[in-house]
Protein backbone atom coordinates (compact mmCIF):
# COMPACT_ATOMS: atom_id res chain seq x y z
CA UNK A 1 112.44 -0.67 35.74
CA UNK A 2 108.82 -0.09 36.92
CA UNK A 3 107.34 2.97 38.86
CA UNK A 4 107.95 2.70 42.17
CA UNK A 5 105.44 4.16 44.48
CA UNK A 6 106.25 5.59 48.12
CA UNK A 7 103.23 4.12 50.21
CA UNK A 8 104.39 6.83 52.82
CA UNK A 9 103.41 9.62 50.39
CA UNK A 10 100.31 7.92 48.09
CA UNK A 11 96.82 9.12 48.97
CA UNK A 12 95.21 6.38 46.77
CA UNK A 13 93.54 8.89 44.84
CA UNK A 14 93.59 7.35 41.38
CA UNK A 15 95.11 9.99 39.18
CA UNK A 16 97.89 7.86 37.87
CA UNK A 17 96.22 4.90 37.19
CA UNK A 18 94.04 6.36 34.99
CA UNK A 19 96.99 8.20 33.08
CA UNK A 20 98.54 5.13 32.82
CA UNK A 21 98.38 3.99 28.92
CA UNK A 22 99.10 0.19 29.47
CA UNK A 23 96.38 0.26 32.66
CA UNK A 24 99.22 -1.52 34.88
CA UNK A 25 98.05 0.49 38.37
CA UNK A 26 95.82 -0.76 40.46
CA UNK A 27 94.51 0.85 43.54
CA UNK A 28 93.82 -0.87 46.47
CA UNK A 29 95.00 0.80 50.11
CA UNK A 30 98.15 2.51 48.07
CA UNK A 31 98.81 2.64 44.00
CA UNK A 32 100.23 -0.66 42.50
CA UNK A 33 102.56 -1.15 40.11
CA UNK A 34 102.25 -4.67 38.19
CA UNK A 35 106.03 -4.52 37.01
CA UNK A 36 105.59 -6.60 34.34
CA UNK A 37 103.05 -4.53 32.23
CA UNK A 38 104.92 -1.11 33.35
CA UNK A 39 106.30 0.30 30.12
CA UNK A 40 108.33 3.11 32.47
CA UNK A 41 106.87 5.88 30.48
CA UNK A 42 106.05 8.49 33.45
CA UNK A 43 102.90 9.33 32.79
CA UNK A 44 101.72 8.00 36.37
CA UNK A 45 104.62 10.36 37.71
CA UNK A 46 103.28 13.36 36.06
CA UNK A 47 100.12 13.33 37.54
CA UNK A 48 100.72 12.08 41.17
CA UNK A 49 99.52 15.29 43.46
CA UNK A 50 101.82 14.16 46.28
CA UNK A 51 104.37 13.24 44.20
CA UNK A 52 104.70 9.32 45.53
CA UNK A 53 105.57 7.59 42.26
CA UNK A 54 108.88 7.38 40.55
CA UNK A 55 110.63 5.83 37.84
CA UNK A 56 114.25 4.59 37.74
């Protein structure tokens, strides 16, 4: 399953899509997620400040 990010919570800052090793976050208003290059590793959840991305 892909990170999941809480647009509630995401400041759009950029810190996870730059730790992200297969470069599947985009930021536009919130973080993005493309699912299908997600490879669920948590590296995107390890460097959120406000803690708005998970993986399940």
């Amino acid at each position: 399953m892909a990170a999941i990010v809480d647009a509630e919570k995401c400041t759009a800052c950029g810190e996870c899509a730059e730790a992200c090793p297969l470069d599947a976050i985009e930021i536009k208003d919130v973080a993005v997620v493309d699912a299908a290059t997600c490879g669920d590793c948590g590296a995107c959840v390890d460097v959120c400040p406000p803690e708005a991305i998970t993986v399940e």
